[in-house]
C-alpha atoms as a PDB file:
ATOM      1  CA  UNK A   1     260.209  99.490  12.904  1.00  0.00           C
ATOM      2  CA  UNK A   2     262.546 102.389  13.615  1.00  0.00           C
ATOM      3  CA  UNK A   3     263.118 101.849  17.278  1.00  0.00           C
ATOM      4  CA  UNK A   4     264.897 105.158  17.514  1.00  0.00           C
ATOM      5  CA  UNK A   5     261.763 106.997  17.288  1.00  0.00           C
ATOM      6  CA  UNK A   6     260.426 104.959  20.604  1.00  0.00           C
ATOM      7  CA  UNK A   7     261.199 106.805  23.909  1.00  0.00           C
ATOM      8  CA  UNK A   8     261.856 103.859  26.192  1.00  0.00           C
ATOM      9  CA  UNK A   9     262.465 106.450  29.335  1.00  0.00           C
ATOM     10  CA  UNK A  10     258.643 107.662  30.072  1.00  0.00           C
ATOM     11  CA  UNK A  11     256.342 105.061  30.318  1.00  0.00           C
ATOM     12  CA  UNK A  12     254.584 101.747  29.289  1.00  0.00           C
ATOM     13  CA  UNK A  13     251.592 100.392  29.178  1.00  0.00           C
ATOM     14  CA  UNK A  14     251.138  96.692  28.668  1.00  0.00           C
ATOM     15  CA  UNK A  15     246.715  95.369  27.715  1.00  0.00           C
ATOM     16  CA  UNK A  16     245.772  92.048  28.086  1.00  0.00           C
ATOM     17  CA  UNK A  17     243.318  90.591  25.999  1.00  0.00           C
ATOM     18  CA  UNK A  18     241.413  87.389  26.793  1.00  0.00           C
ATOM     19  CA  UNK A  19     239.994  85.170  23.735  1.00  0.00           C
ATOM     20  CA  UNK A  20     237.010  86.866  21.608  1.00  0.00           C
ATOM     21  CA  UNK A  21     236.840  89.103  24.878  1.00  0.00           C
ATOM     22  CA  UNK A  22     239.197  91.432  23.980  1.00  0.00           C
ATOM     23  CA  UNK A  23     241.304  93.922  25.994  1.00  0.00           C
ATOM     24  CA  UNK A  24     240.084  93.203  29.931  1.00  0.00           C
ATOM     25  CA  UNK A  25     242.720  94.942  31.760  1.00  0.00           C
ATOM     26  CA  UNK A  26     245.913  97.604  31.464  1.00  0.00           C
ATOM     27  CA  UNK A  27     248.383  98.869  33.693  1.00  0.00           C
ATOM     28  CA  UNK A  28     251.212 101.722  32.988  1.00  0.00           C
ATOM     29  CA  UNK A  29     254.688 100.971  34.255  1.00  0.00           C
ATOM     30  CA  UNK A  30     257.692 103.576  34.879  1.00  0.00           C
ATOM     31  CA  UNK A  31     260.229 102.426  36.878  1.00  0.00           C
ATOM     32  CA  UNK A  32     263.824 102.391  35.097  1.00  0.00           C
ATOM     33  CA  UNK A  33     264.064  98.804  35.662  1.00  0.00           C
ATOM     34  CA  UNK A  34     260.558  97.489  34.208  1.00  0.00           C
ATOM     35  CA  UNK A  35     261.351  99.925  31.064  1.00  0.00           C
ATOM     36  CA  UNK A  36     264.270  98.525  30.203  1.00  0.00           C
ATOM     37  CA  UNK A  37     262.815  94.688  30.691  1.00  0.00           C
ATOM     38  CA  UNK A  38     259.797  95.883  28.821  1.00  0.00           C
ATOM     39  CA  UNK A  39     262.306  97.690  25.513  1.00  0.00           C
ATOM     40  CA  UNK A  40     263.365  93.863  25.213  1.00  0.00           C
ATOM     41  CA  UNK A  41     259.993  92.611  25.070  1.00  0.00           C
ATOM     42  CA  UNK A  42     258.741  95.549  23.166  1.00  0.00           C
ATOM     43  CA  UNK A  43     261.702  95.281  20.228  1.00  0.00           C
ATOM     44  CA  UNK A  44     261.411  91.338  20.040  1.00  0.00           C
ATOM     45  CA  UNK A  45     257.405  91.773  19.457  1.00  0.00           C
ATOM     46  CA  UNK A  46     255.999  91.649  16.287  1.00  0.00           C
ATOM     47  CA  UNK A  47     252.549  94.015  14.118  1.00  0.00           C
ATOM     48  CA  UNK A  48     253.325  97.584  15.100  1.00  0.00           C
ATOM     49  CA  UNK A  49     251.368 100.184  15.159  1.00  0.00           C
ATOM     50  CA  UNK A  50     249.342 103.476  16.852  1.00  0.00           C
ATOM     51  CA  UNK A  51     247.937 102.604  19.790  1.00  0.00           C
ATOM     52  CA  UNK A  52     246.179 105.894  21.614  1.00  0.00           C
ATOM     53  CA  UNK A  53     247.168 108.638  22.569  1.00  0.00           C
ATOM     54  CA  UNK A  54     248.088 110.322  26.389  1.00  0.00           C
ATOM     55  CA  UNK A  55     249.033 113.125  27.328  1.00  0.00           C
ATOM     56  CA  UNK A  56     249.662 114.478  24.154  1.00  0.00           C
ATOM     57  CA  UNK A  57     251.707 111.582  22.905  1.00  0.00           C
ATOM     58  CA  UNK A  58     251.251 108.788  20.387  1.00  0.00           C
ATOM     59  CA  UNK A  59     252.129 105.426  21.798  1.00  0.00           C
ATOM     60  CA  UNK A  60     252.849 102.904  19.556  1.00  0.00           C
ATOM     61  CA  UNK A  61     251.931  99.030  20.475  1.00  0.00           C
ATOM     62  CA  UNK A  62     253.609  95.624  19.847  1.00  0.00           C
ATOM     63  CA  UNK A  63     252.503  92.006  20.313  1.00  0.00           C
ATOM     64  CA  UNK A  64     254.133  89.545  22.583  1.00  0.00           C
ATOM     65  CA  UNK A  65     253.287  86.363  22.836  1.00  0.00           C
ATOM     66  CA  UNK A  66     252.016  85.376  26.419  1.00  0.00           C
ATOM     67  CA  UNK A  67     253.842  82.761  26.495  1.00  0.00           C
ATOM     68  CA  UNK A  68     256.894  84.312  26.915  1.00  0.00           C
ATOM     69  CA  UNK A  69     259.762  83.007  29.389  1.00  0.00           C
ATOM     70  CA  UNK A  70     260.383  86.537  29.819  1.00  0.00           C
ATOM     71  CA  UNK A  71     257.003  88.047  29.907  1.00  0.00           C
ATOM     72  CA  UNK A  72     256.067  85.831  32.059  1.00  0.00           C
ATOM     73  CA  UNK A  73     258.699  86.692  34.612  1.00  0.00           C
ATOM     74  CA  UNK A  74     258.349  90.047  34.674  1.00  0.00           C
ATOM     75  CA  UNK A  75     254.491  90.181  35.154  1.00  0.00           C
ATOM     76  CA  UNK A  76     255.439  87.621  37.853  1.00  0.00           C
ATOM     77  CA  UNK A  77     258.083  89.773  39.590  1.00  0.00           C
ATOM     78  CA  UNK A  78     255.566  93.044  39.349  1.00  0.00           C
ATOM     79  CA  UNK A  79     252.915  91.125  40.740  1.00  0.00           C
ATOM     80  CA  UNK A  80     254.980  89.565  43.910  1.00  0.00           C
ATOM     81  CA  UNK A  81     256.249  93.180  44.422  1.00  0.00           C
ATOM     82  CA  UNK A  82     252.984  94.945  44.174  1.00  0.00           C
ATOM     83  CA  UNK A  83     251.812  92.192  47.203  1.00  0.00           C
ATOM     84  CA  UNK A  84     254.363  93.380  49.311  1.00  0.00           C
ATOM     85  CA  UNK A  85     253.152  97.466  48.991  1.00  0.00           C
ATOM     86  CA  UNK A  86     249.764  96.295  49.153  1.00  0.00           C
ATOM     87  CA  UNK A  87     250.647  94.533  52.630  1.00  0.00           C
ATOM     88  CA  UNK A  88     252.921  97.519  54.156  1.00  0.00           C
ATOM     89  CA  UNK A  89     249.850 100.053  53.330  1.00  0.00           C
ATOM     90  CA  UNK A  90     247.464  97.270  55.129  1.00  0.00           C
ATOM     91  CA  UNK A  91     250.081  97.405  58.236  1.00  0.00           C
ATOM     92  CA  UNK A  92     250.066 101.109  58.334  1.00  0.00           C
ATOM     93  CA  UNK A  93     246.650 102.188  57.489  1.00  0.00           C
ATOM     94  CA  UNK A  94     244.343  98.919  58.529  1.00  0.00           C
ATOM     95  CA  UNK A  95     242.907  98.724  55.404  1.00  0.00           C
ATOM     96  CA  UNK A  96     243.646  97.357  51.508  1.00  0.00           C
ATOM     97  CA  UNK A  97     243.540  99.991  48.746  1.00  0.00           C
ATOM     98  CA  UNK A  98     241.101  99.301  45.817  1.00  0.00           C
ATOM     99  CA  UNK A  99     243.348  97.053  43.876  1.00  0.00           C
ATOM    100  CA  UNK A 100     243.719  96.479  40.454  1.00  0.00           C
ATOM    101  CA  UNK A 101     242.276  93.878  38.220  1.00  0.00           C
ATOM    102  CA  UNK A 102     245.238  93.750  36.164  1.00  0.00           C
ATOM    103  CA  UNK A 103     246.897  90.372  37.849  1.00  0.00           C
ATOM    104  CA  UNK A 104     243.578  88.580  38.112  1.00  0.00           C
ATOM    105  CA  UNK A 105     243.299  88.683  34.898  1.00  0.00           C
ATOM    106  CA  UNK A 106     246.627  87.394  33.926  1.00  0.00           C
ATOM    107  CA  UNK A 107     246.373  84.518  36.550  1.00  0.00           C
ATOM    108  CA  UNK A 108     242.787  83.691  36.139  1.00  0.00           C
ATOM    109  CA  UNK A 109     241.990  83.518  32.508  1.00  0.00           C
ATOM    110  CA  UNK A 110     243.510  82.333  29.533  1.00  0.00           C
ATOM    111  CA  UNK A 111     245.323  85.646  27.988  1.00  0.00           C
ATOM    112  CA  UNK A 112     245.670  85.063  23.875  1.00  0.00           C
ATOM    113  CA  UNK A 113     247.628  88.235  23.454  1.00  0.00           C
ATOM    114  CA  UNK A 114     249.523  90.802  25.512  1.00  0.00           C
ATOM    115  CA  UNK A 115     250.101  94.294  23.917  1.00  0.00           C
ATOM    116  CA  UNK A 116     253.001  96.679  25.071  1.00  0.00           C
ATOM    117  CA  UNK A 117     252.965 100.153  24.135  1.00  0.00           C
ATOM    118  CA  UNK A 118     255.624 102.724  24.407  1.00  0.00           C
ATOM    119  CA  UNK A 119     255.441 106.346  23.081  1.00  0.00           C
ATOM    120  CA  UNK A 120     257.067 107.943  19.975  1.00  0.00           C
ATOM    121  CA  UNK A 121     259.480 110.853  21.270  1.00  0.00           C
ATOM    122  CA  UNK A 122     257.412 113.810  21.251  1.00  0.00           C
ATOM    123  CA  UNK A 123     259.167 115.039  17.891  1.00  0.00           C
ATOM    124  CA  UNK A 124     258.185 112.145  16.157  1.00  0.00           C
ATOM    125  CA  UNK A 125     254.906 111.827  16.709  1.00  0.00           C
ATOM    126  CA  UNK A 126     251.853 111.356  15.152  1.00  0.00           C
END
């Protein structure tokens, strides 16, 4: 894999998939600090190839395995911090905002594989 040809600066999007279920739940991530704990992940992960496409851009997608030390950290720290603006919007507004299924799903089933995809620089591709 020619890593150069990854833009690590826009976004990423990491799937879960669950046993013969398949992919149950996505979320993008952006900020400087997830991308650059997601590149690690991302160049240490193994059968690349196209994902989809957004925006114009081809993303390509890696395996990890969800076992990870790492992995598991992250999605840990993202979660925890997600609580916390959930819970400040509930103090100023009274209310929860629809939430997303994308924890739930890591906590409550038994995730086989976790996919991370990144895009190719806009030059390079499709």
């Amino acid at each position: 894999m020619d890593f150069s040809k990854i833009d690590f600066t826009h976004d990423c999007f990491i799937d879960l998939h669950v046993g013969n279920y398949g992919s149950l739940s996505g979320l993008f991530f952006s900020g400087k600090t997830d991308l650059a704990t997601l590149e690690r992940l991302f160049t240490d992960s193994h059968d690349w190839k196209k994902s989809f496409q957004r925006e114009g851009r081809q993303y390509v997608m890696g395996f990890v395995d969800p076992g990870n030390v790492q992995l598991i950290n992250f999605i840990q720290h993202a979660f925890t911090t997600q609580k916390e603006l959930d819970e400040k919007f509930y103090r100023e507004h009274g209310f929860y905002e629809q939430s997303h299924d994308f924890f739930d799903i890591w906590f409550d089933n038994d995730v086989s594989d976790v996919q991370i995809s990144f895009p190719y620089f806009i030059k390079d591709g499709i």
